[in-house]
Protein backbone atom coordinates (compact mmCIF):
# COMPACT_ATOMS: atom_id res chain seq x y z
CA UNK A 1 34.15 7.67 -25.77
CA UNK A 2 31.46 8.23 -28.29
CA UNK A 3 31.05 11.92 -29.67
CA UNK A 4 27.98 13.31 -28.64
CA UNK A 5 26.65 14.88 -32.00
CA UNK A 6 25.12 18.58 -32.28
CA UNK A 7 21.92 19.01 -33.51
CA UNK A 8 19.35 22.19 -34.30
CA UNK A 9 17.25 20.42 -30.79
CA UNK A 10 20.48 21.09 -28.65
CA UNK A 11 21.24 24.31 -30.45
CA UNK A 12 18.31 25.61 -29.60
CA UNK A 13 18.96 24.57 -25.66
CA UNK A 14 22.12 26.38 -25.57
CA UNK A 15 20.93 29.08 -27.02
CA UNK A 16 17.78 29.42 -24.71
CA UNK A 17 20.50 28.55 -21.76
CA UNK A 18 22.69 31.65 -22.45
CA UNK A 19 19.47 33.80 -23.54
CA UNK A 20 18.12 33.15 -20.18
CA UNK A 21 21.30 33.45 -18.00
CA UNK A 22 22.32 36.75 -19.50
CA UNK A 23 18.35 37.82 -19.40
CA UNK A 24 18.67 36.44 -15.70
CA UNK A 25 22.30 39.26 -15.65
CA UNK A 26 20.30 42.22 -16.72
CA UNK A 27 17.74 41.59 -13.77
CA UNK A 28 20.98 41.77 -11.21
CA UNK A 29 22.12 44.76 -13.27
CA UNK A 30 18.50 46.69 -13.21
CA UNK A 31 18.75 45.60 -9.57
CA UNK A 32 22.73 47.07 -8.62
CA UNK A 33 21.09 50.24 -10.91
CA UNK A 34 17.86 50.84 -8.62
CA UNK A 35 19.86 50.08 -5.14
CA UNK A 36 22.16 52.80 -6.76
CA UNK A 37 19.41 55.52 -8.00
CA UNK A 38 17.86 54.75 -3.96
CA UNK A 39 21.41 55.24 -2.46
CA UNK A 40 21.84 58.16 -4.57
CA UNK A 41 18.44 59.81 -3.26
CA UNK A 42 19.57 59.33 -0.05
CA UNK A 43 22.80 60.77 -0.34
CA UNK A 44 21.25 63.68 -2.00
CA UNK A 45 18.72 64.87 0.66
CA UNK A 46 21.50 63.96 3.19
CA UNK A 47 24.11 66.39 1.38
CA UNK A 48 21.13 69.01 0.74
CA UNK A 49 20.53 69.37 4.75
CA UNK A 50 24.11 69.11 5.00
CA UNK A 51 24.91 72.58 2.70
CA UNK A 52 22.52 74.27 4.75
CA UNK A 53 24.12 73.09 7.91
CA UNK A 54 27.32 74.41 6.74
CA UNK A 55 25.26 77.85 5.83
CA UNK A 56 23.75 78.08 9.25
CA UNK A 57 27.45 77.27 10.71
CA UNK A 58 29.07 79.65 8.39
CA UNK A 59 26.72 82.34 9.38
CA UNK A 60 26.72 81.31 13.26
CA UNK A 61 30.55 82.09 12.86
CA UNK A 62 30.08 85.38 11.77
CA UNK A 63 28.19 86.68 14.69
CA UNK A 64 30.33 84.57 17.47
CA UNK A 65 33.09 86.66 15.49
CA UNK A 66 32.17 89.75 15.86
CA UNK A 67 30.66 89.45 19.18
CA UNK A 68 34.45 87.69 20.12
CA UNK A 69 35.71 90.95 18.48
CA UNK A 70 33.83 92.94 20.86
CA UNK A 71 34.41 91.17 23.81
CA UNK A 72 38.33 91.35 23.07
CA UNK A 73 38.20 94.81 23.04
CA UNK A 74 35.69 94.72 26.36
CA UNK A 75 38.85 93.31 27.79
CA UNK A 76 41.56 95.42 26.35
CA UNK A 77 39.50 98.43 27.60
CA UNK A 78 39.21 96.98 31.28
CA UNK A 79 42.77 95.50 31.47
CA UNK A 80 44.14 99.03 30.60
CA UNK A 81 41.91 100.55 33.37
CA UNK A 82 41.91 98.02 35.73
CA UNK A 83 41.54 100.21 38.87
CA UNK A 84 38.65 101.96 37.38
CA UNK A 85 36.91 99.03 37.07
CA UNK A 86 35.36 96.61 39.97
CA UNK A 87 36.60 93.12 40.33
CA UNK A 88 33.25 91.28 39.27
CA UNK A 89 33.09 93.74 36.36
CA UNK A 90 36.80 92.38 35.07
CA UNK A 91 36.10 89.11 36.09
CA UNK A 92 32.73 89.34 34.00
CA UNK A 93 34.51 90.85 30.56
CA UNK A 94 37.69 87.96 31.08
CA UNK A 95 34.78 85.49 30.81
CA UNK A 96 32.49 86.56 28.56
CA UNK A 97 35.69 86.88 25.91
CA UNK A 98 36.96 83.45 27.01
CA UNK A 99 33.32 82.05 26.35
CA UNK A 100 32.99 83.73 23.30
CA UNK A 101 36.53 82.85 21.70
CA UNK A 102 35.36 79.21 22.85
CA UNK A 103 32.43 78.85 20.89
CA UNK A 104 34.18 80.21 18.08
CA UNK A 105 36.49 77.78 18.02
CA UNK A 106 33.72 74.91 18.22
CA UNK A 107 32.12 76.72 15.51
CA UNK A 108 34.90 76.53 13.51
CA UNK A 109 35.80 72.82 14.37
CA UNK A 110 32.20 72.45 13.22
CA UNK A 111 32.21 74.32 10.20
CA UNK A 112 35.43 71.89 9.21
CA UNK A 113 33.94 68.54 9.97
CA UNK A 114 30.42 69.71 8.29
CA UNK A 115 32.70 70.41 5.14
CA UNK A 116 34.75 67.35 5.49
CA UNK A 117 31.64 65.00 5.05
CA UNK A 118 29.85 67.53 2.45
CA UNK A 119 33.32 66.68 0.37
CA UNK A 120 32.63 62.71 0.99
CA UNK A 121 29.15 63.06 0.10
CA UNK A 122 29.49 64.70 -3.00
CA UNK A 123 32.35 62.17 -3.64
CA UNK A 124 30.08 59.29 -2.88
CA UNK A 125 27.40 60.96 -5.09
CA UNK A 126 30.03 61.17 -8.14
CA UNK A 127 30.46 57.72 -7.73
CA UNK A 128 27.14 56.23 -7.79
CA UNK A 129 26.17 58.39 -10.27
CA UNK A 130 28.47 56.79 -12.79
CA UNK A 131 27.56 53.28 -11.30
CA UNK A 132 24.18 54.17 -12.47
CA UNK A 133 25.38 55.56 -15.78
CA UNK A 134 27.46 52.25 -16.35
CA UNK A 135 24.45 49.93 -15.08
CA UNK A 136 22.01 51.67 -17.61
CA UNK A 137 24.57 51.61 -20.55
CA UNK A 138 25.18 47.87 -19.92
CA UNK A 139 21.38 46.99 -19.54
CA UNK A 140 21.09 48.38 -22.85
CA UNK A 141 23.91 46.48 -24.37
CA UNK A 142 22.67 43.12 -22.55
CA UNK A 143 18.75 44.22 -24.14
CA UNK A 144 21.14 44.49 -27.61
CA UNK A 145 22.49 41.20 -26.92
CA UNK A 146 19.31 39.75 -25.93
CA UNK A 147 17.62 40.85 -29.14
CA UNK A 148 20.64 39.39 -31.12
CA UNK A 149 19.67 36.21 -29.36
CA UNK A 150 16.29 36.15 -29.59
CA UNK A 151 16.14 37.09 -33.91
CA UNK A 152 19.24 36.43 -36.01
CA UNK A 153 20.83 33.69 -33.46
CA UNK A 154 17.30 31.81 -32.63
CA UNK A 155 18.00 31.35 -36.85
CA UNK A 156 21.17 28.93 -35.97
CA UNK A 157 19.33 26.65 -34.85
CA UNK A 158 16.90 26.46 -38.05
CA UNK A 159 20.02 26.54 -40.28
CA UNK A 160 21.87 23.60 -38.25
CA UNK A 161 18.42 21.64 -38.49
CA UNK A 162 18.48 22.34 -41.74
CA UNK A 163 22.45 21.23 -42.45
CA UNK A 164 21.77 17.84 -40.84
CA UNK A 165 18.38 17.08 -42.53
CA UNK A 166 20.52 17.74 -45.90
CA UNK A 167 23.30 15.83 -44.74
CA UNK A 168 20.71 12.68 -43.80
CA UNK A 169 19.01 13.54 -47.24
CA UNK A 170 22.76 13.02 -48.67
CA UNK A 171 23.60 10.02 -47.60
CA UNK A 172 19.71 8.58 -48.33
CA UNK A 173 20.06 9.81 -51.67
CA UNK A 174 23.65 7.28 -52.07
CA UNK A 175 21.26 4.22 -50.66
CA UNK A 176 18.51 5.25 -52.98
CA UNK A 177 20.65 4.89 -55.63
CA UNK A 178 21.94 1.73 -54.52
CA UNK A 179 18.74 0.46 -54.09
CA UNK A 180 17.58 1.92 -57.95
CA UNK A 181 20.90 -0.15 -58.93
CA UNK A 182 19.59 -3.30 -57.57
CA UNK A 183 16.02 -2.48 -58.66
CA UNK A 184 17.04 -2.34 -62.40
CA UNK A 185 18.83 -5.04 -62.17
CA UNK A 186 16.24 -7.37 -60.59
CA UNK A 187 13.62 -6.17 -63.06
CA UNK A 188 15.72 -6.70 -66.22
CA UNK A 189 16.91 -10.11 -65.05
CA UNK A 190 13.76 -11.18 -64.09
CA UNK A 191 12.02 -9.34 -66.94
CA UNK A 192 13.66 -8.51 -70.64
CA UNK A 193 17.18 -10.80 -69.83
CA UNK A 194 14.46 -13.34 -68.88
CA UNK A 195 12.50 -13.10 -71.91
CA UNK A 196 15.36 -12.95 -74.17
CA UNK A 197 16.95 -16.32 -72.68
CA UNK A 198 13.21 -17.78 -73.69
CA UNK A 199 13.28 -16.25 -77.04
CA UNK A 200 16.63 -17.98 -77.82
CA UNK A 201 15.15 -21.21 -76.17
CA UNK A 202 11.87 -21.12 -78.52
CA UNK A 203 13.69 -19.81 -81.76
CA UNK A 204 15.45 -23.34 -81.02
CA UNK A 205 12.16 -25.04 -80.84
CA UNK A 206 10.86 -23.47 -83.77
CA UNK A 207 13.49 -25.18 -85.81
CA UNK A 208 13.06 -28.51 -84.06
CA UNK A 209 9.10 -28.12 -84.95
CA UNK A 210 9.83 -27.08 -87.93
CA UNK A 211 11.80 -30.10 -88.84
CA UNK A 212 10.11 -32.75 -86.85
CA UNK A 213 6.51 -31.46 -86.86
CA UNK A 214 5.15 -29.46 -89.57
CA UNK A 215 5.62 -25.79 -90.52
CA UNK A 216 1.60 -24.51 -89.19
CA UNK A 217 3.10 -25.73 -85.66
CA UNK A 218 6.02 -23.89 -86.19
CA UNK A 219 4.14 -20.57 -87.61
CA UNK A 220 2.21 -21.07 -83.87
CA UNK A 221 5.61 -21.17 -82.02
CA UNK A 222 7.10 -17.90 -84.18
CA UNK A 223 3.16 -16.28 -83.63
CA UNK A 224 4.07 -16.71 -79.93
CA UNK A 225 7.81 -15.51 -79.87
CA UNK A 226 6.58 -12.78 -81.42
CA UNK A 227 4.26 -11.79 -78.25
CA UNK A 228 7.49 -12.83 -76.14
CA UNK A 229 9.36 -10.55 -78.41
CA UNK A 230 7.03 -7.55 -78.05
CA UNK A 231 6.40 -8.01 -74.36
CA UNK A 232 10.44 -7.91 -73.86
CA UNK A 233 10.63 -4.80 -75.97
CA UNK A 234 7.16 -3.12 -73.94
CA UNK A 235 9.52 -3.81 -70.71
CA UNK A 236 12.47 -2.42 -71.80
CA UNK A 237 11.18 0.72 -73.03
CA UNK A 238 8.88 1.09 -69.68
CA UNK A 239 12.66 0.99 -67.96
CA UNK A 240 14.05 3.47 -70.26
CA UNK A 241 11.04 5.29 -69.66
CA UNK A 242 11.39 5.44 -65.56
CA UNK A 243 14.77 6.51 -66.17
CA UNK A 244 14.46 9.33 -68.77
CA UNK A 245 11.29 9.58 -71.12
CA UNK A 246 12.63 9.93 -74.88
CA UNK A 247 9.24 11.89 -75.29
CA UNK A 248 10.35 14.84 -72.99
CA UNK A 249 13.59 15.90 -75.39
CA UNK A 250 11.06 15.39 -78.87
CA UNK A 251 7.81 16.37 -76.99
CA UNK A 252 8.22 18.61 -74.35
CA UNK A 253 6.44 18.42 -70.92
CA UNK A 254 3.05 18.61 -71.61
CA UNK A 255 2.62 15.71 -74.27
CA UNK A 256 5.11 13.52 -71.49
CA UNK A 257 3.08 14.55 -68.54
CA UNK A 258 -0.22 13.46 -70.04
CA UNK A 259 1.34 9.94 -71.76
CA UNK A 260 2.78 9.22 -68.61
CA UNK A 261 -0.19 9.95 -66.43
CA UNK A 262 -2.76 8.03 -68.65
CA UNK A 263 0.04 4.84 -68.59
CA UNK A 264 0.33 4.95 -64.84
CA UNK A 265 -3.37 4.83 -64.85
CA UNK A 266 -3.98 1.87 -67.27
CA UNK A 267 -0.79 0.04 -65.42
CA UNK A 268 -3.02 0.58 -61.72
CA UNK A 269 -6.19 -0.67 -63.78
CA UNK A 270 -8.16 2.80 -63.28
CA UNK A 271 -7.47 2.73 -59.62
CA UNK A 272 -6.53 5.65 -58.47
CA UNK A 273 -8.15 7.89 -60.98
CA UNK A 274 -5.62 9.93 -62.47
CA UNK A 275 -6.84 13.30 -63.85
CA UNK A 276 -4.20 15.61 -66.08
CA UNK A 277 -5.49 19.53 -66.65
CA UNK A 278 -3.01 21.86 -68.99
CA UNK A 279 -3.72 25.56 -68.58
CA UNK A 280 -2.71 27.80 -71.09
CA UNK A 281 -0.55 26.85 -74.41
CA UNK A 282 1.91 23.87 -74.38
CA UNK A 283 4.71 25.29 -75.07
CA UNK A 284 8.13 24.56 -74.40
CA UNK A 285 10.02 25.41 -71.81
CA UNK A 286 14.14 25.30 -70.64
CA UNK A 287 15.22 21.48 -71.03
CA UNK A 288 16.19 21.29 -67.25
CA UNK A 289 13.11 22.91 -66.30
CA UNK A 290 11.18 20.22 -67.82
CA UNK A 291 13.00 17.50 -66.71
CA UNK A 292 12.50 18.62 -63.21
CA UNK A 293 9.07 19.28 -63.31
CA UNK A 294 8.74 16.00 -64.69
CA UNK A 295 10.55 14.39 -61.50
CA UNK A 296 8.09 16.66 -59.26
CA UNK A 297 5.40 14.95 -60.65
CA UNK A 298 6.69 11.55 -60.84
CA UNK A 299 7.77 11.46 -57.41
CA UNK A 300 4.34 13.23 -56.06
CA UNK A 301 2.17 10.85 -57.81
CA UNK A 302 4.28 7.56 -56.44
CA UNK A 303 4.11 9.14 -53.21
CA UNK A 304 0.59 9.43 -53.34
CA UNK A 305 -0.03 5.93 -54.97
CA UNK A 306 2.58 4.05 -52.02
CA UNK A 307 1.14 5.83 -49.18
CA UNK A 308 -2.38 8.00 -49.82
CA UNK A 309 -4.71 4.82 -50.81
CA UNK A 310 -6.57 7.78 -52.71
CA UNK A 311 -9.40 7.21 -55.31
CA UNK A 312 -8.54 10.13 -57.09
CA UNK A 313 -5.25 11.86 -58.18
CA UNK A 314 -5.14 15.59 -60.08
CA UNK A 315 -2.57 16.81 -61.77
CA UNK A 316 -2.58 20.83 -62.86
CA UNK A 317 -0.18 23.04 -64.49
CA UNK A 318 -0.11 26.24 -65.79
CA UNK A 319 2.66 27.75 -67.63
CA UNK A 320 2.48 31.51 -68.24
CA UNK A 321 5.06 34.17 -69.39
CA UNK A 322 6.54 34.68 -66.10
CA UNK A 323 6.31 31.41 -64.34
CA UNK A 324 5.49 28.07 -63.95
CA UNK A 325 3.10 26.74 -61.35
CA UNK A 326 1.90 22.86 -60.81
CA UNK A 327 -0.43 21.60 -58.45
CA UNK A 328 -0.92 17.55 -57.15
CA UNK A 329 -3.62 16.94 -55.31
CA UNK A 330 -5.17 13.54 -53.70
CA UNK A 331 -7.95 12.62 -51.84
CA UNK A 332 -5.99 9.96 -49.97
CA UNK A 333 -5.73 9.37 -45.99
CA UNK A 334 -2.93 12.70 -45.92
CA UNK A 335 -0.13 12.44 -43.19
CA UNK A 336 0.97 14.71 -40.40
CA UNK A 337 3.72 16.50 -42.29
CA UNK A 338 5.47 17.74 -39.26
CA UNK A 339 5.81 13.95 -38.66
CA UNK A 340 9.03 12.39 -40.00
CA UNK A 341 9.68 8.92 -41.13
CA UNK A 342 12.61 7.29 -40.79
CA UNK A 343 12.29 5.32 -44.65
CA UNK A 344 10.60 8.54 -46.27
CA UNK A 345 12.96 11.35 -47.85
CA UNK A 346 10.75 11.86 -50.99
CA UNK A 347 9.79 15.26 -49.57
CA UNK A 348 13.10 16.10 -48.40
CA UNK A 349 14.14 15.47 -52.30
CA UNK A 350 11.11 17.43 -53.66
CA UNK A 351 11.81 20.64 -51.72
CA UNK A 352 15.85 20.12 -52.55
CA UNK A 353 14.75 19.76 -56.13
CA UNK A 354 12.18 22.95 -56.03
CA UNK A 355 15.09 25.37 -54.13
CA UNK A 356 17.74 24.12 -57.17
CA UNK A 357 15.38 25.87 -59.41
CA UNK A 358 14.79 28.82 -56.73
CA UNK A 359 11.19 28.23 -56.71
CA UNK A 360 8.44 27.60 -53.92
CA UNK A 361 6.63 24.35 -52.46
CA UNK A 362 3.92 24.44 -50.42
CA UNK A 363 2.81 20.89 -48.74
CA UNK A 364 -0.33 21.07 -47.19
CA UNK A 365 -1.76 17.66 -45.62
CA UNK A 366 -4.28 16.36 -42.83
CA UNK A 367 -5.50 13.18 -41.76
CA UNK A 368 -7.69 11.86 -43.33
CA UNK A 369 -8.68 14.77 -45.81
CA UNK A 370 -5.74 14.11 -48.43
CA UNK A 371 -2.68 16.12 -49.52
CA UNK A 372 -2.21 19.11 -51.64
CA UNK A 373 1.50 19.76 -53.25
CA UNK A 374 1.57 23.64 -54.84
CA UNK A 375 5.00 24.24 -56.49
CA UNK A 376 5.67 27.92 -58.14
CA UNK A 377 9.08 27.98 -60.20
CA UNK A 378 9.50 31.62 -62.13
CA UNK A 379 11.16 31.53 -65.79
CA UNK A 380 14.46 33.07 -66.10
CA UNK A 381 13.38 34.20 -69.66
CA UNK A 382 10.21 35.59 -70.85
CA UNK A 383 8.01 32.57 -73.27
CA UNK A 384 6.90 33.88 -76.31
């Protein structure tokens, strides 16, 4: 079963999956939270009527009490006298005590029930007012969460993205190499090896002239090995040269820059136009400095003579006390840049190279109106 492989795209799915089902959790929660606040309203206004039901109750007892009181000692009274009294009249104070002592009773059966359900309601309104209080202290953690999610998190992604392109950029770098390898090895076969095995061949036939012929032929021959001789030599040092200009160590980067420019320019015939400015004094800067700067350039101008079919290429640098800051500019057919090619990584090298030296590149490039490259790299030590 092949392994499905995580990338900064995916990342970013997940991420906007769990951002928008716990986003989708704080709705239920500010939901459960306003049922709760309603329920708790209600529950409110119902206990509110409720305490002054019990007060009305409360107070109804107190007169059905004393008028019970009374009526108990109506009865006392006539039960001690009974002859004085008439029949009715007896009859009338035994009911009017029995009625009384009645609705005291209910009264009281009242009052106990009314308090029974003001207990459960204030019970009830504990409760959902810590429902609320734990339903607004998690919406704020979730809106904690959330904002986790939404800043330093949404960064994963980025930093994944970035991970992979350096891995890719990693294993491009190996095949570039590779393919340098076989480059240098085509070009001095086919060019100084090549010339060498026809040096040997001549210097043969120089002797053969020599001895058969007559030595003005032979001069001719050793006039022409000479050329062959020179043009190995011119090919060897232009290798040498792609691989690590002598002149940068003895020179420095300004003298290299502008030999280098003006030889890619005579090697391309004129075409593009290759213009080198120098701002400020040439001096020198940290060796590693200058060989990078040198590999900015060199790989920013072969970009833009491979791909940008420009008429015109400017070089600029300035280096001041406190930094270093180079500009490549073309007037080529420019490039989406947020548009990746498979077989291009120069870029991904340039910006690798630029945040070794923890400086700043800015690529700025539309169709059709060329490309701009501004790179910024600050001195560790202050130039004199």
């Amino acid at each position: 079963m092949a392994k499905k492989r995580l990338t900064g795209e995916s990342l970013d799915l997940i991420l906007d999956n769990i951002i928008q089902t716990v986003d989708d959790s704080k709705g239920e929660i500010y939901l459960i939270a306003e049922d709760a606040r309603q329920e708790y309203e209600r529950i409110k206004k119902e206990l509110d009527d409720l305490k002054q039901q019990v007060l009305s109750t409360i107070a109804e007892g107190e007169k059905l009490e004393l008028h019970a009181r009374l009526a108990r000692r109506r009865l006392s009274e006539v039960s001690r006298h009974f002859k004085i009294y008439s029949e009715p009249e007896v009859r009338d104070a035994y009911e009017k005590a029995h009625e009384l002592q009645t609705k005291l009773l209910m009264n009281q059966q009242n009052e106990q029930q009314l308090r029974q359900r003001r207990d459960e309601l204030e019970r009830r309104l504990k409760a959902l007012s810590e429902t609320i209080q734990r339903a607004d202290h998690l919406a704020g953690q979730i809106t904690v969460v959330l904002n986790y999610l939404n800043s330093d998190l949404k960064q994963v992604g980025e930093i994944v993205e970035d991970a992979i392109e350096k891995e890719y950029f990693g294993f491009r770098i190996i095949e570039a190499q590779e393919e340098e390898r076989k480059r240098l090895s085509r070009e001095i076969h086919d060019g100084p090896a090549q010339m060498l095995a026809n040096v040997m061949l001549r210097s043969e036939l120089v002797e053969r002239v020599y001895r058969e012929r007559s030595p003005e032929e032979a001069l001719q021959e050793i006039r022409d090995l000479r050329k062959m001789v020179r043009s190995a030599l011119y090919e060897v040092r232009r290798i040498i040269y792609d691989l690590r200009p002598m002149a940068l160590d003895d020179l420095g980067l300004i003298p290299t820059l502008r030999k280098y420019l003006a030889t890619i320019e005579e090697y391309n015939n004129g075409n593009p136009r290759i213009t080198f400015i120098s701002i400020g004094q040439e001096v020198r800067i940290p060796s590693k400095l200058e060989v990078a700067l040198f590999r900015l350039v060199q790989e920013s101008v072969t970009n833009a003579l491979k791909h940008a079919e420009a008429s015109e290429i400017q070089v600029k640098i300035e280096i001041s006390k406190n930094h270093v800051i180079l500009l490549v500019k073309d007037d080529g057919k420019g490039f989406k840049i947020e548009q990746k090619k498979e077989d291009s990584f120069g870029l991904i090298g340039m910006k690798e190279r630029v945040d070794l030296l923890d400086g700043k590149i800015n690529i700025n490039s539309r169709e059709g109106k060329g490309t701009t490259i501004l790179i910024q790299v600050a001195l560790s030590q202050t130039l004199e």
